[in-house]
C-alpha atoms as a PDB file:
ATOM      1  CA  UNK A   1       0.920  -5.534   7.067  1.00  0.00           C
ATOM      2  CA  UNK A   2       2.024  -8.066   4.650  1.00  0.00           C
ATOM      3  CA  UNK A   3       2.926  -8.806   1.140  1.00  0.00           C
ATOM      4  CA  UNK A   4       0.014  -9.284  -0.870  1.00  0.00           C
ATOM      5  CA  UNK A   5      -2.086  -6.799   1.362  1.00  0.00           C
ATOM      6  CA  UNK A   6      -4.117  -4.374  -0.367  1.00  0.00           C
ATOM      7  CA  UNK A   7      -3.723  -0.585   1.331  1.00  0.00           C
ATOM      8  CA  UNK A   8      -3.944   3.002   0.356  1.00  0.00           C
ATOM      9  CA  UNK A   9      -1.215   5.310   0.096  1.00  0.00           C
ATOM     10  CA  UNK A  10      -1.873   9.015   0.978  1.00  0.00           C
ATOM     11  CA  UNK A  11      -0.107  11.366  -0.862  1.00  0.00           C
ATOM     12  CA  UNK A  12       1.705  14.069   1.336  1.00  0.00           C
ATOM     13  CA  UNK A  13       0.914  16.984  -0.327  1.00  0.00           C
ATOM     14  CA  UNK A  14      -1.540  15.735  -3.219  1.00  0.00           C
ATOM     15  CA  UNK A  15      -1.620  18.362  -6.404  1.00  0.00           C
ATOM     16  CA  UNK A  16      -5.312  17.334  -6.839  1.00  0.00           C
ATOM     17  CA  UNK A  17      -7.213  17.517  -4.153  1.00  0.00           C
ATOM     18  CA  UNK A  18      -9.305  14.857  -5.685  1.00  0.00           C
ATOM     19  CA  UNK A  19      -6.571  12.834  -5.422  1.00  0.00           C
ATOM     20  CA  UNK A  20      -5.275  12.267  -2.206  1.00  0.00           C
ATOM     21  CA  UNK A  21      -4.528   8.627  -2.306  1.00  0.00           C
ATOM     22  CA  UNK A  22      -3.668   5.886  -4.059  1.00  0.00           C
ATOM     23  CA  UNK A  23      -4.525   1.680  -3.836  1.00  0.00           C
ATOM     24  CA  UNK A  24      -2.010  -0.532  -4.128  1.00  0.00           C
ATOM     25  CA  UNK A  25      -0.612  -4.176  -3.190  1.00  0.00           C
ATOM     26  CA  UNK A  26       2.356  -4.816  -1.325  1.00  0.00           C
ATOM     27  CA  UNK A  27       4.466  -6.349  -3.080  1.00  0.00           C
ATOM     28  CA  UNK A  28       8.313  -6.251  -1.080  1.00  0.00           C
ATOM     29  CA  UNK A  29       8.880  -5.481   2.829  1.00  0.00           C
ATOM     30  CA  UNK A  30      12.128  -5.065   3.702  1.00  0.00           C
ATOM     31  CA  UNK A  31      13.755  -3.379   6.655  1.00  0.00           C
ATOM     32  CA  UNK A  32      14.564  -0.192   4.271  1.00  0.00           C
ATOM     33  CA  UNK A  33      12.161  -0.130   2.062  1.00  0.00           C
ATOM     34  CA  UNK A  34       8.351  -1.308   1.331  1.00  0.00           C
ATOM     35  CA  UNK A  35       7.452  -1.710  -2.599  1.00  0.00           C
ATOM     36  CA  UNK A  36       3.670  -1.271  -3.661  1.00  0.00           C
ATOM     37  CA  UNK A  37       2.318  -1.970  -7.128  1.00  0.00           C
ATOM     38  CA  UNK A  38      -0.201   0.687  -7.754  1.00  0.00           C
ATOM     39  CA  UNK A  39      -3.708   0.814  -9.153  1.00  0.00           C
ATOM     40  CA  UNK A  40      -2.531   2.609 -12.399  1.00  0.00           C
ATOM     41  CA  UNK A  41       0.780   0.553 -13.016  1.00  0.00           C
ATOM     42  CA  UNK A  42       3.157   1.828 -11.224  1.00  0.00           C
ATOM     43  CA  UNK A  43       5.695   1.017  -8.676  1.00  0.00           C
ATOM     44  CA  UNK A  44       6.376   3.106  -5.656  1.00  0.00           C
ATOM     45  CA  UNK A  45       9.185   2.536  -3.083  1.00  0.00           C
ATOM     46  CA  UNK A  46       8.014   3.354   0.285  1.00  0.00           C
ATOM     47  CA  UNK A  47      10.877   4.069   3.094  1.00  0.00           C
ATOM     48  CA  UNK A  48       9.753   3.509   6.956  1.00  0.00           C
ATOM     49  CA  UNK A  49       9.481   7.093   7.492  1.00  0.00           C
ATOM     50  CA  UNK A  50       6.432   7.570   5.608  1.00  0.00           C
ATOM     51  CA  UNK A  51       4.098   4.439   6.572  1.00  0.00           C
ATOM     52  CA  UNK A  52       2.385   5.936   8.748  1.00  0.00           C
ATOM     53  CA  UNK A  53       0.789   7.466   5.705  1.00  0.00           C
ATOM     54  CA  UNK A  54      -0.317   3.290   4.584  1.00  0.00           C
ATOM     55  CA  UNK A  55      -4.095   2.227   5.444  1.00  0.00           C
ATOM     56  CA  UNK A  56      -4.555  -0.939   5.236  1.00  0.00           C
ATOM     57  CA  UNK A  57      -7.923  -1.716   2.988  1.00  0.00           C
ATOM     58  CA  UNK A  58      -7.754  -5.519   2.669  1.00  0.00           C
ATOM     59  CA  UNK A  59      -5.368  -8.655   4.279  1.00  0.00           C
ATOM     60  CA  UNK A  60      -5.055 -11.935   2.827  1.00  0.00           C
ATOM     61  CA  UNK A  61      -5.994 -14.371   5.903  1.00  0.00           C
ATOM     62  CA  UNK A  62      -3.554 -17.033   6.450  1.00  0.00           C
ATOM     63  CA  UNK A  63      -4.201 -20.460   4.736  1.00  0.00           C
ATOM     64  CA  UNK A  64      -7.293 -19.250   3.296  1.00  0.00           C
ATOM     65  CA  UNK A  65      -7.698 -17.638  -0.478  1.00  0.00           C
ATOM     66  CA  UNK A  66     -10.656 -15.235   1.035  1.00  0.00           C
ATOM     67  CA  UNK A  67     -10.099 -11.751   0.958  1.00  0.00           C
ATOM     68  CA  UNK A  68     -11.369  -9.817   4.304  1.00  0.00           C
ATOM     69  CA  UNK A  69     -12.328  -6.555   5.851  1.00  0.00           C
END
């Protein structure tokens, strides 16, 4: 995964079951930390120990400005 990917978060123990996930964009990688900007405005830090819970949806292909499966 990559900055600028689109992926879904799932919530570890969601309060609404209707809720399980979230979309977001990545926005930061680092080696602590991953940062997504989420669908409803937030921000949520992401540490390495939890992204096995990321899916990714969509990646930006290199040199191109198409979005893909």
């Amino acid at each position: 995964m990559k900055v600028g990917d689109i992926v879904k978060y799932y919530f570890p123990s969601p309060e609404d079951e209707n809720k399980k996930y979230i979309l977001a964009i990545i926005s930061f990688i680092s080696d602590s930390k991953l940062v997504l900007d989420c669908e409803d405005g937030t921000c949520m830090m992401i540490s390495p120990k939890n992204y096995d819970r990321l899916e990714l949806v969509r990646s930006l292909v290199p040199n191109e400005s198409v979005l893909v499966a």
